[in-house]
N, C-alpha and C. Protein backbone atom coordinates (compact mmCIF):
# COMPACT_ATOMS: atom_id res chain seq x y z
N UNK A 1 0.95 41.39 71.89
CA UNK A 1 0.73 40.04 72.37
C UNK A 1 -0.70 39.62 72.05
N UNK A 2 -0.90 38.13 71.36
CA UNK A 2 -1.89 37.83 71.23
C UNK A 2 -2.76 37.43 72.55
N UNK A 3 -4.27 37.21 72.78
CA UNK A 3 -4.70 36.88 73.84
C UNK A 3 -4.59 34.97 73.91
N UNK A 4 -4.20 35.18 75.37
CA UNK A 4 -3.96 33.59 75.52
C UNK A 4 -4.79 32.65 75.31
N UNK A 5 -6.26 32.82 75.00
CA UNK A 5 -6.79 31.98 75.19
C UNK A 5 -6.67 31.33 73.69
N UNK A 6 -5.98 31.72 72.95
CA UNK A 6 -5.63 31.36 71.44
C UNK A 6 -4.81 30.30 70.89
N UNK A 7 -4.86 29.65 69.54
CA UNK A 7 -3.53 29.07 69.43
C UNK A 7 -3.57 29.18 67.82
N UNK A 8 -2.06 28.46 67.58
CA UNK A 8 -1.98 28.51 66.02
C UNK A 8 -2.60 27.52 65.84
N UNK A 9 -3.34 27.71 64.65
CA UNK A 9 -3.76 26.11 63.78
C UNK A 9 -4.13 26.26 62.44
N UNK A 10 -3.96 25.26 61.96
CA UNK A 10 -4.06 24.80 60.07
C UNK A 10 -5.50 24.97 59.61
N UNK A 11 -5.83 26.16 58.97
CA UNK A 11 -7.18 26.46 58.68
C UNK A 11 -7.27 26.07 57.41
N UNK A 12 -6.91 26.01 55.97
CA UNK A 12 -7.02 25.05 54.97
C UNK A 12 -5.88 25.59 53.95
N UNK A 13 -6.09 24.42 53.04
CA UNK A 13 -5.08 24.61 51.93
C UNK A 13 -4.63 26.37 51.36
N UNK A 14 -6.13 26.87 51.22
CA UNK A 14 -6.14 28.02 50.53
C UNK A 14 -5.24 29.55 51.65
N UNK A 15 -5.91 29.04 52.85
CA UNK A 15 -5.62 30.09 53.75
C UNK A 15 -4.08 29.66 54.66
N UNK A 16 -3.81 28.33 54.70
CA UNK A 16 -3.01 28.24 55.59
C UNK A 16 -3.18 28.11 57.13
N UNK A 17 -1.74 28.90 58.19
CA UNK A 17 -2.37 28.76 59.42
C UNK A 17 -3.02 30.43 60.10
N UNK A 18 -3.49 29.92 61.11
CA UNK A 18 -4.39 31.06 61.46
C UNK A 18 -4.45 30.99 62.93
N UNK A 19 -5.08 32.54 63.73
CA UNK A 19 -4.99 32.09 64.91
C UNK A 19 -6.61 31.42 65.13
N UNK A 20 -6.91 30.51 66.20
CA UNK A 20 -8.04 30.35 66.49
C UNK A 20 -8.21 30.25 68.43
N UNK A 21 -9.30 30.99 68.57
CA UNK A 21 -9.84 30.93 70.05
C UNK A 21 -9.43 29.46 70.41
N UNK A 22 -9.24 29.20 71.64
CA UNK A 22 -9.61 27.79 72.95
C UNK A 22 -10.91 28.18 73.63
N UNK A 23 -11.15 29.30 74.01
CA UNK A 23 -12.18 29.49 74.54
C UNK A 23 -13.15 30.24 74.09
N UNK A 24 -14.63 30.90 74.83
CA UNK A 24 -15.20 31.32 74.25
C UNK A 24 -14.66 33.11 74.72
N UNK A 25 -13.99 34.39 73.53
CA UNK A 25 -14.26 35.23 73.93
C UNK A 25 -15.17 36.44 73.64
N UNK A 26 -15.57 36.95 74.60
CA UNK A 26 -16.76 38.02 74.32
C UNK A 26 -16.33 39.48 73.44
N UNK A 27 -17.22 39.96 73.20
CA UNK A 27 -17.33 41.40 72.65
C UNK A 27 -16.59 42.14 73.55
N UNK A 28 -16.18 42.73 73.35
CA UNK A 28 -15.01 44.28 73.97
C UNK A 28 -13.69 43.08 74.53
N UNK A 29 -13.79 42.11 74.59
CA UNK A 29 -12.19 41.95 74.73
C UNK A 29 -11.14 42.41 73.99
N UNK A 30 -10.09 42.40 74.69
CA UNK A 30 -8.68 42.94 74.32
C UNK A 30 -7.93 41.71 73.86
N UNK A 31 -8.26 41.87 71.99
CA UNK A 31 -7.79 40.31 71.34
C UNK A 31 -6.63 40.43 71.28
N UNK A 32 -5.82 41.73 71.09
CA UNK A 32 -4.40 41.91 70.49
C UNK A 32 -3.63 43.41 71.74
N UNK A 33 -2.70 43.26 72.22
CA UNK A 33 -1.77 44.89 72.15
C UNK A 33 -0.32 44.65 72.07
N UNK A 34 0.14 46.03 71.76
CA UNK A 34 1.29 46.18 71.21
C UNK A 34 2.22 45.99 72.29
N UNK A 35 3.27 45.14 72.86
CA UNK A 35 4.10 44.76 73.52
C UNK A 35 5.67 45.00 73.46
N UNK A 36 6.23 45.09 74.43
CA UNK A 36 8.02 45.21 74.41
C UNK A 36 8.76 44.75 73.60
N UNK A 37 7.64 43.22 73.53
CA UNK A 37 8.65 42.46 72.57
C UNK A 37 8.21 42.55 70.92
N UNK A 38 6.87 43.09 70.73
CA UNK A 38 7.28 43.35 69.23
C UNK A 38 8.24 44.53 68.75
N UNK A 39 8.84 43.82 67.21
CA UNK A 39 10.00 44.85 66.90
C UNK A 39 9.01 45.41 65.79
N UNK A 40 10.07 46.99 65.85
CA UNK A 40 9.39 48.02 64.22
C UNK A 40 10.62 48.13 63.86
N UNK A 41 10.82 48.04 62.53
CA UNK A 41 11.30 48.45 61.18
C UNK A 41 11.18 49.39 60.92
N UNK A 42 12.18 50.28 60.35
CA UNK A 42 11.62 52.01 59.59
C UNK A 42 11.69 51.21 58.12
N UNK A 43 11.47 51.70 57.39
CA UNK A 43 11.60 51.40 55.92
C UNK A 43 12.81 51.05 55.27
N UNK A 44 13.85 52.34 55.79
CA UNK A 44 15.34 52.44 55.54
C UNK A 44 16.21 50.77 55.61
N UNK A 45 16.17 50.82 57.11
CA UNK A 45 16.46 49.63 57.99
C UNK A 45 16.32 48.46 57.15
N UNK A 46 14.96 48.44 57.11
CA UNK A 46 14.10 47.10 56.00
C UNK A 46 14.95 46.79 54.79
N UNK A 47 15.32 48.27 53.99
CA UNK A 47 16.05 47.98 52.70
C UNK A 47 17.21 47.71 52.58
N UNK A 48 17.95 47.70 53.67
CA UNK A 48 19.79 47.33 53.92
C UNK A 48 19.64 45.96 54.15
N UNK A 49 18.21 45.11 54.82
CA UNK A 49 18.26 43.77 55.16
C UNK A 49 18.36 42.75 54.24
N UNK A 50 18.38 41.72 54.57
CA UNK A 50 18.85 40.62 52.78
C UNK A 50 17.51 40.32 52.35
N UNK A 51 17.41 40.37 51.54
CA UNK A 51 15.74 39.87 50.84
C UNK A 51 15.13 38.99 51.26
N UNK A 52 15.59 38.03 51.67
CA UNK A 52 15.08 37.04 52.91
C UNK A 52 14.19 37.66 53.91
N UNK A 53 14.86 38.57 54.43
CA UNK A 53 13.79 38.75 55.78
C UNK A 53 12.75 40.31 55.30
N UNK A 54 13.35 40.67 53.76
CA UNK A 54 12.82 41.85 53.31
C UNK A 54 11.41 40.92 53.39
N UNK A 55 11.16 39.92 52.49
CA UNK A 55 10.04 38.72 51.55
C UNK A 55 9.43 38.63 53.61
N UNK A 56 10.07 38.66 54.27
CA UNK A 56 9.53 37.93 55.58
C UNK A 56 8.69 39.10 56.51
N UNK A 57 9.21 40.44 56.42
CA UNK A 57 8.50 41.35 57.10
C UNK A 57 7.30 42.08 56.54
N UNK A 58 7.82 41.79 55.23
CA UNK A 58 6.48 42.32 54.00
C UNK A 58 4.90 41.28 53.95
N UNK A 59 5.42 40.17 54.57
CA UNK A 59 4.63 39.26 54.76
C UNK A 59 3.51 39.00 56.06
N UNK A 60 4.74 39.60 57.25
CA UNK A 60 4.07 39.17 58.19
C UNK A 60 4.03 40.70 59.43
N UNK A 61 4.13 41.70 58.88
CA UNK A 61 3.94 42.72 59.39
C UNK A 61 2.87 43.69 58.73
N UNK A 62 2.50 45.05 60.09
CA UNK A 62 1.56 45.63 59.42
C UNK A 62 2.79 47.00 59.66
N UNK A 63 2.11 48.31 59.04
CA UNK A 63 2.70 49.29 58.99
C UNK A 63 1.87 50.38 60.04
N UNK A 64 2.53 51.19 61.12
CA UNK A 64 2.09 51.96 62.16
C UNK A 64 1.74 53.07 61.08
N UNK A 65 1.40 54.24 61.56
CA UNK A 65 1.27 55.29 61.57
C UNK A 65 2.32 56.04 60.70
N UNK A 66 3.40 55.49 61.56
CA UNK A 66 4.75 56.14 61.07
C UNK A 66 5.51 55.62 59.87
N UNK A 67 4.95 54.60 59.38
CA UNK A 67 5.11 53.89 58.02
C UNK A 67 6.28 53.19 58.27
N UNK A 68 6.48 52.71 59.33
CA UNK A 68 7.38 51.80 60.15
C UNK A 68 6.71 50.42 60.17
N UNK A 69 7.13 49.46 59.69
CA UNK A 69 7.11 47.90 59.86
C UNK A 69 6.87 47.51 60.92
N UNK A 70 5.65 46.51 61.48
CA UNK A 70 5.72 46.01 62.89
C UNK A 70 5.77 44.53 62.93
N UNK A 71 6.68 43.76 63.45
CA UNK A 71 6.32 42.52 63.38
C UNK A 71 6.06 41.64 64.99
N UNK A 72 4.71 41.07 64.78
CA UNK A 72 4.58 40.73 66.28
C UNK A 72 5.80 39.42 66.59
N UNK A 73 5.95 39.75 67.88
CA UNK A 73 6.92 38.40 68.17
C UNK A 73 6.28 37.19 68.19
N UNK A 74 4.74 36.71 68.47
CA UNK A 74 4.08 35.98 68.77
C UNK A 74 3.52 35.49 67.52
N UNK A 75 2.01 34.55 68.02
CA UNK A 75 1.95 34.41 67.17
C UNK A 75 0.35 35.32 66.18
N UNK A 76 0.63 36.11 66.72
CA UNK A 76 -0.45 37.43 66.48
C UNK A 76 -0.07 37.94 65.09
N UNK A 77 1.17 37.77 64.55
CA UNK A 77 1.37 37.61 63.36
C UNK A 77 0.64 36.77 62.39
N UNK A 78 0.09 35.71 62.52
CA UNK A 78 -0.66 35.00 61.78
C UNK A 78 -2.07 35.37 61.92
N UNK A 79 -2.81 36.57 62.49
CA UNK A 79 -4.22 36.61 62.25
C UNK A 79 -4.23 36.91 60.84
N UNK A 80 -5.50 36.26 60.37
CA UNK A 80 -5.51 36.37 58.72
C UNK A 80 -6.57 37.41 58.58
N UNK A 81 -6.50 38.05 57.20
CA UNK A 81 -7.53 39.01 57.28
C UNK A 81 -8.89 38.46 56.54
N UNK A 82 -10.09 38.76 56.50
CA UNK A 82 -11.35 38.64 56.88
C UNK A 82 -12.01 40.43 56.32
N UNK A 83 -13.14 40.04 55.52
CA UNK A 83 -13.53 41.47 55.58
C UNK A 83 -15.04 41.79 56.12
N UNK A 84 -15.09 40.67 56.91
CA UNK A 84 -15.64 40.62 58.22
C UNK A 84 -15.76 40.13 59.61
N UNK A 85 -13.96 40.81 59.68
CA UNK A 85 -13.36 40.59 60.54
C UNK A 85 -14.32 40.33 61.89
N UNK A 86 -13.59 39.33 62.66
CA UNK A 86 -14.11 39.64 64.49
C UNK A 86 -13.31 40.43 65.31
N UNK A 87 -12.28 41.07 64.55
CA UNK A 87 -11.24 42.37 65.60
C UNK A 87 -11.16 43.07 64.82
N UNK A 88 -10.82 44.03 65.60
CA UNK A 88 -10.88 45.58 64.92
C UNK A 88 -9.75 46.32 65.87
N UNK A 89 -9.07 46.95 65.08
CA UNK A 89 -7.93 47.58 65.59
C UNK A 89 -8.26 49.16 66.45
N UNK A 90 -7.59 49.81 67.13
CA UNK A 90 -8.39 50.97 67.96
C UNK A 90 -7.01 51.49 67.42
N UNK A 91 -7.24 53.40 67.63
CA UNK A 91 -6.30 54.40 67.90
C UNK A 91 -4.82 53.99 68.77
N UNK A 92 -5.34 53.22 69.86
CA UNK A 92 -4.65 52.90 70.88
C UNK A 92 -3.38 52.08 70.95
N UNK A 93 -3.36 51.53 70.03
CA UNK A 93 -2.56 50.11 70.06
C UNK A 93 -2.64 48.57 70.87
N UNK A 94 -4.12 48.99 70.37
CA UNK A 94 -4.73 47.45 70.88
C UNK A 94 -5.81 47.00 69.95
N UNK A 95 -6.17 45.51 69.56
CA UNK A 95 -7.44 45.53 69.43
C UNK A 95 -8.70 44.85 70.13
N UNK A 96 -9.84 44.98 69.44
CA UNK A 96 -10.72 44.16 70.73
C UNK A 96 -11.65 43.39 69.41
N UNK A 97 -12.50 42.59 70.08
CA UNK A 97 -13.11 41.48 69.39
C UNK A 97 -14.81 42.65 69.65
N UNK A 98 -14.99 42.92 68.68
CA UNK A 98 -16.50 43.33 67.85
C UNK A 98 -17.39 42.51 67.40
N UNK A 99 -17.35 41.28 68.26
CA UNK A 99 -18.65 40.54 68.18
C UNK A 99 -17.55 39.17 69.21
N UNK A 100 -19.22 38.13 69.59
CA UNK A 100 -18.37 37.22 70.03
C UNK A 100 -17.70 36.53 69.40
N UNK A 101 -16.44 35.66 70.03
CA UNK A 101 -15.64 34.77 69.24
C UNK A 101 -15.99 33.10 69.85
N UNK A 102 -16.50 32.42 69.47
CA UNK A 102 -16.50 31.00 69.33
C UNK A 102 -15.53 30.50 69.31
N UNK A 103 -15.44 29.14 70.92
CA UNK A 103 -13.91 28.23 70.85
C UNK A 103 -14.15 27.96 69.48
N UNK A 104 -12.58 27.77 68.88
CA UNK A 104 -12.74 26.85 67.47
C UNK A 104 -12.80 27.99 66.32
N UNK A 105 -13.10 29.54 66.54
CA UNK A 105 -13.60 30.05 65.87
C UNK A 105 -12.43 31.19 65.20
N UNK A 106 -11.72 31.37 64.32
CA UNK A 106 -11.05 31.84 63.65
C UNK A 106 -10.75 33.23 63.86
N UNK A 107 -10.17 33.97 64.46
CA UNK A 107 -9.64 35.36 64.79
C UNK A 107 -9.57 36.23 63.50
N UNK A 108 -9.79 37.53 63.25
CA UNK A 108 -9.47 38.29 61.77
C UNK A 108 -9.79 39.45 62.12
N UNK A 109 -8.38 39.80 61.25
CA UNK A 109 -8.80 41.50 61.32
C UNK A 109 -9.20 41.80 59.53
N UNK A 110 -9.70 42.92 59.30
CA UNK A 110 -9.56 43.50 57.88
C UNK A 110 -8.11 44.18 57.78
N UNK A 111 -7.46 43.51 56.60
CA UNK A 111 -6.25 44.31 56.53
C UNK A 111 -6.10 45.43 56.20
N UNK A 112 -7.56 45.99 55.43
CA UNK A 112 -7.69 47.51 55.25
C UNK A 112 -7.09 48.77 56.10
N UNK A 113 -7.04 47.98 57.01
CA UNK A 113 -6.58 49.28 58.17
C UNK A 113 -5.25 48.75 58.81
N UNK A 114 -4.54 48.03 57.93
CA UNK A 114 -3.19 47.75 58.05
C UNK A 114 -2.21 48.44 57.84
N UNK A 115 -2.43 49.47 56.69
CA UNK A 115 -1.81 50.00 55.75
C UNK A 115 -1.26 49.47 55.13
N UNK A 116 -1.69 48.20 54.02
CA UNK A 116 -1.05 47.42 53.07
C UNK A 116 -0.40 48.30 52.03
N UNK A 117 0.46 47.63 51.26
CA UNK A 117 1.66 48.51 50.44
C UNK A 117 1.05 48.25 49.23
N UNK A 118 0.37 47.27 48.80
CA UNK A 118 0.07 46.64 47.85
C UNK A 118 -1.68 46.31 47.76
N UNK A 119 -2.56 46.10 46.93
CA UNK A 119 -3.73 45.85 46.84
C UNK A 119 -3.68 44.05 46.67
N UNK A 120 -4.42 43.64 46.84
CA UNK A 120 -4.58 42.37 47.03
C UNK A 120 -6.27 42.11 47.16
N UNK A 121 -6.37 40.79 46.59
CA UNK A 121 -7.75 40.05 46.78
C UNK A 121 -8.32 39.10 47.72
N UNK A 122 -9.03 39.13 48.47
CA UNK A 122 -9.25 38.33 49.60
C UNK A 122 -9.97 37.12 49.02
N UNK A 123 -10.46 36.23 50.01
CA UNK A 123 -11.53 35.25 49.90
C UNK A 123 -12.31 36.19 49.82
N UNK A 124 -13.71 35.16 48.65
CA UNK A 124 -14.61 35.80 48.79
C UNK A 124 -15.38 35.32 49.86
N UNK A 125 -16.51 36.04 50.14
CA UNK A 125 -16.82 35.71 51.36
C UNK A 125 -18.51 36.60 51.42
N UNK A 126 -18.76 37.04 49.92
CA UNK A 126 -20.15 37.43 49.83
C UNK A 126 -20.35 39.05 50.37
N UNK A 127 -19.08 39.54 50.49
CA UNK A 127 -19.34 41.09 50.57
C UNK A 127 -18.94 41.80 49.42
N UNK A 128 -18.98 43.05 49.48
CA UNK A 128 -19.22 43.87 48.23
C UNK A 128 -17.51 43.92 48.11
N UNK A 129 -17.06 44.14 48.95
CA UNK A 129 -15.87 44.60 49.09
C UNK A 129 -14.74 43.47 48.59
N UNK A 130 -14.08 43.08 47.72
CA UNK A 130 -13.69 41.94 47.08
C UNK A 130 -12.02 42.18 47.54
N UNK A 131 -11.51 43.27 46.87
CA UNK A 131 -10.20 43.91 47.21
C UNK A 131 -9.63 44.64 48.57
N UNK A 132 -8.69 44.59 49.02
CA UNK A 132 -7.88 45.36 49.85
C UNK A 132 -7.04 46.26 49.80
N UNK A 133 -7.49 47.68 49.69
CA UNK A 133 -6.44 48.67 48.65
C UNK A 133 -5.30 49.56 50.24
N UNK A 134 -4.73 50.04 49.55
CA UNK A 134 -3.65 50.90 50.65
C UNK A 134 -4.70 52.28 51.00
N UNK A 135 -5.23 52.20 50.64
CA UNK A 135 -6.30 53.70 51.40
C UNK A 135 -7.30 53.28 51.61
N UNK A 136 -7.85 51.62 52.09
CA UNK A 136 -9.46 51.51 52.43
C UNK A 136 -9.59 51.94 53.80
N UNK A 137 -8.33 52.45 55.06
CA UNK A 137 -8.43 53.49 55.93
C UNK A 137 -8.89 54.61 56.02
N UNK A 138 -9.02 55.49 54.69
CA UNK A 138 -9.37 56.41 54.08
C UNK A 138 -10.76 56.32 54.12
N UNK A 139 -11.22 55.40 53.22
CA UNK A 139 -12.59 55.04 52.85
C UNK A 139 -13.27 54.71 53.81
N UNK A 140 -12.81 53.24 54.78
CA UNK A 140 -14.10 52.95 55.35
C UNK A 140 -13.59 53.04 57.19
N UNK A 141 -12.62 54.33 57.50
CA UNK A 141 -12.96 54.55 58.89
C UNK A 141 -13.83 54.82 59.86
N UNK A 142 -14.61 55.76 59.37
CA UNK A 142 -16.20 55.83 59.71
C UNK A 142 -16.95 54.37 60.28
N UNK A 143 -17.22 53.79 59.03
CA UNK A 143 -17.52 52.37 59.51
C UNK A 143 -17.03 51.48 60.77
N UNK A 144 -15.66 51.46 60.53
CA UNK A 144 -14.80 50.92 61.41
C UNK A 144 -14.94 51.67 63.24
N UNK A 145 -15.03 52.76 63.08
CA UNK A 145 -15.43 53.64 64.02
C UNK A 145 -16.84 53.57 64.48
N UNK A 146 -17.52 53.30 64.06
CA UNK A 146 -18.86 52.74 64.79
C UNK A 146 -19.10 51.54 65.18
N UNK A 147 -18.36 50.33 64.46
CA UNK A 147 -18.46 49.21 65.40
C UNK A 147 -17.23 49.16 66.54
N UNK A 148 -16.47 50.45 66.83
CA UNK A 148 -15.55 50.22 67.98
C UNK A 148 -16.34 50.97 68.77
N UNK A 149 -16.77 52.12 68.42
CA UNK A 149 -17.61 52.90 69.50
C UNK A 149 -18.93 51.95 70.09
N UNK A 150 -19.56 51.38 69.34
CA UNK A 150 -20.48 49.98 69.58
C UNK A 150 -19.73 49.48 70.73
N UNK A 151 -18.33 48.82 70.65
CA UNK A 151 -18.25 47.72 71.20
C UNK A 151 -17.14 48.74 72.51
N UNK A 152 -16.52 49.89 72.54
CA UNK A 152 -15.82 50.29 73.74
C UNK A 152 -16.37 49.96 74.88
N UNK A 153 -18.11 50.15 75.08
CA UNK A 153 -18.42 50.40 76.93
C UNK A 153 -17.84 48.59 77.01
N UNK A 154 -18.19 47.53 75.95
CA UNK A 154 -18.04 46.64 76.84
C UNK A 154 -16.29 45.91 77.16
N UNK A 155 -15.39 47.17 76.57
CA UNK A 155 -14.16 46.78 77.70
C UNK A 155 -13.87 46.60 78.74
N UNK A 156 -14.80 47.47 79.90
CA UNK A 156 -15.00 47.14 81.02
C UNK A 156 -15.89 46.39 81.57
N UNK A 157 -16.80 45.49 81.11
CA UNK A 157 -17.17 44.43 81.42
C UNK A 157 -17.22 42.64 81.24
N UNK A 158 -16.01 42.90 80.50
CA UNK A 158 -15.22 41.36 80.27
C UNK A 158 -13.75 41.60 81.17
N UNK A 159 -13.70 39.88 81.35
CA UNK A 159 -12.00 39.77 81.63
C UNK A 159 -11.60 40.02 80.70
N UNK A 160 -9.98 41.01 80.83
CA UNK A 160 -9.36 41.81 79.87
C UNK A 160 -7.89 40.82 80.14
N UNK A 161 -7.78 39.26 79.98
CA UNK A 161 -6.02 38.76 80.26
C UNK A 161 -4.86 39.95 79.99
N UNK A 162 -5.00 40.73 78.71
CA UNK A 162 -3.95 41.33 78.65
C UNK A 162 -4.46 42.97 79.32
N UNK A 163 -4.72 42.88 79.74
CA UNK A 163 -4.51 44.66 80.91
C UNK A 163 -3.51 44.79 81.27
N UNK A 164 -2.71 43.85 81.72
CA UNK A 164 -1.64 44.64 82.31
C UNK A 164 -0.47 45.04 81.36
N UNK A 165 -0.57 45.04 79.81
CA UNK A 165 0.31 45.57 78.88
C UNK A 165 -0.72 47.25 78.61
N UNK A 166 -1.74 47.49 79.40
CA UNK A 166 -1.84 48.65 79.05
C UNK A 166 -1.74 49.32 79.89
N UNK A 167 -0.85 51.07 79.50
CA UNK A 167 -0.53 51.59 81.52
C UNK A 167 -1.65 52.17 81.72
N UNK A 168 -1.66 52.36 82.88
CA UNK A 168 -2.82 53.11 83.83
C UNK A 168 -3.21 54.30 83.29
N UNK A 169 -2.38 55.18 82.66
CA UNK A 169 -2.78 56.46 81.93
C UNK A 169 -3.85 55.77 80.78
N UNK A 170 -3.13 54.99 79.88
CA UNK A 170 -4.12 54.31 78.73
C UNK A 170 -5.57 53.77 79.05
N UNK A 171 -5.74 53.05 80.49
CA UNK A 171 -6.72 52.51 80.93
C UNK A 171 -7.71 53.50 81.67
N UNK A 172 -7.12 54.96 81.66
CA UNK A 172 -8.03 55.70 81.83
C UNK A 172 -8.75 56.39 81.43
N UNK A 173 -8.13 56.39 80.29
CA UNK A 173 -8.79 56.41 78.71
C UNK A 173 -9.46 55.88 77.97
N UNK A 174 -9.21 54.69 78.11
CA UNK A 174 -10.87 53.67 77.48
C UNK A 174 -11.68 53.89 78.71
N UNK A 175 -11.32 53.82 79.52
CA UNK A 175 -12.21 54.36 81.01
C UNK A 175 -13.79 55.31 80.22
N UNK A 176 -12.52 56.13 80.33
CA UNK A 176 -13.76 57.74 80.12
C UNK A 176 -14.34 57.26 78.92
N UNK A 177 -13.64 56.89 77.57
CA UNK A 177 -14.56 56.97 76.78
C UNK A 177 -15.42 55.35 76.62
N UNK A 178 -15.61 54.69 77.51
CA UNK A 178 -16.70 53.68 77.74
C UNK A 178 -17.59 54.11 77.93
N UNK A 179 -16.93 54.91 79.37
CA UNK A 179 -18.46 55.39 79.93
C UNK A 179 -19.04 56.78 79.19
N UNK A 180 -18.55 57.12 78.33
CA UNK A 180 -18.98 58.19 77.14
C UNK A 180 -18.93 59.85 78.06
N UNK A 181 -17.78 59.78 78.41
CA UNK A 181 -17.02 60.74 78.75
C UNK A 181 -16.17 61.74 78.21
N UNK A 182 -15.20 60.93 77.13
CA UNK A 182 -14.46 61.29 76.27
C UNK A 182 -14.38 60.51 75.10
N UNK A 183 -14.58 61.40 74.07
CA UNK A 183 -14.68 61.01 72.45
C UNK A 183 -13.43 60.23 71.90
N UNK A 184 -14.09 59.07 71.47
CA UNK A 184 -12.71 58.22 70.73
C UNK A 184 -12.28 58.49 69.76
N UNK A 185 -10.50 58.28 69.71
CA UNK A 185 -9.88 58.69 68.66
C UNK A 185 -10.33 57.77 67.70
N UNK A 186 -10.64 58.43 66.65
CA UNK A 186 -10.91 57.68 65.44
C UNK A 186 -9.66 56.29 65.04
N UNK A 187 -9.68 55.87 64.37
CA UNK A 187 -8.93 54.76 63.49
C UNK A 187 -8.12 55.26 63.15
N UNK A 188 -8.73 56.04 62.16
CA UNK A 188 -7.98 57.26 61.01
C UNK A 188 -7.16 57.24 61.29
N UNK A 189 -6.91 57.70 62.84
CA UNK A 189 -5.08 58.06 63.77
C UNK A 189 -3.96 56.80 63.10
N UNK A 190 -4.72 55.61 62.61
CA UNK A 190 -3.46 54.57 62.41
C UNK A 190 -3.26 54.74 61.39
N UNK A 191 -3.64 55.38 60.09
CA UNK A 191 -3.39 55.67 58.97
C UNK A 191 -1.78 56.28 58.64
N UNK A 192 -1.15 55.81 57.77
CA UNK A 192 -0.09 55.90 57.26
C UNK A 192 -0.02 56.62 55.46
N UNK A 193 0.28 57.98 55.51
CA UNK A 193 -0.44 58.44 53.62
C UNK A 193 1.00 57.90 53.16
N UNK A 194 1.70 57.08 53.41
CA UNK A 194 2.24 56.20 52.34
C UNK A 194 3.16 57.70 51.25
């Protein structure tokens, strides 16, 4: 589920629609988690379906761990990717916003850590990094892992709207490792070797 304070809107010709903030949210919020109502796909499944919704899940899903298809029910499906993103995906099955987000201000993850099937070219956008390959999980988790470890302690000091999609076991777990108790699972964990 995306966070509510969001909506869809028409970001331009090139990009299409996108999600964007209503309000202002802070660093360590919980922009995205994984919910009841999104469905997964195994691969198999995917290939018995009619090409229609094959063209539709390839589009608007990312791939778990398990190299299973996820498609959000919402509209968390439309965050566009950014390769300097303002969310960043965790071990956990959530993500949080790694810097503030500005009402008005455009939501993004890097799809690098999507497990894309395919390489693709982003906007440019003045970083080195031009492409999006199926192993930049590989490459740049490390990275990715220091601006979540950066931004974990401040999960517990923002309103979190979606907490209550995470259970109490999970929340005791960003718990400890906020308060630098227990070591965070890397990214890596969402990696899929395809």
């Amino acid at each position: 589920m995306i966070h509510p304070k969001t909506e869809l809107k028409f970001i331009s010709d090139k990009i299409g629609y996108g999600v964007v903030a209503t309000e202002f949210i802070p660093a360590g919020t919980i922009t995205w988690a994984l919910d009841d109502l999104d469905r997964e796909f195994t691969p198999a499944k995917m290939k018995k379906m009619n090409s229609l919704y094959q063209n539709i899940l390839e589009t608007y899903c990312y791939r778990n761990n398990k190299g299973n298809f996820v498609l959000c029910w919402d509209y968390g499906r439309y965050v566009n990717h950014s390769f300097k993103s303002n969310c960043l995906s965790t071990a956990y099955d959530f993500e949080i916003a790694i810097r503030d987000i500005q009402a008005g201000e455009e939501l993004t993850d890097d799809y690098g850590y999507l497990n894309v099937s395919e390489p693709f070219n982003g906007i440019e956008e003045g970083t080195k990094r031009k492409t999006v390959y199926p192993d930049d999980l590989l490459n740049f988790h490390q990275v990715w892992d220091e601006q979540l470890i950066k931004n974990f302690p401040a999960i517990l000091n923002v309103e979190q709207p979606l907490k209550s999609l995470i259970t109490p076991k999970l929340w005791s777990t960003i718990t400890a490792i906020a308060e630098g108790k227990k070591e965070m699972d890397s990214i890596l964990k969402n990696h899929f070797p395809g």
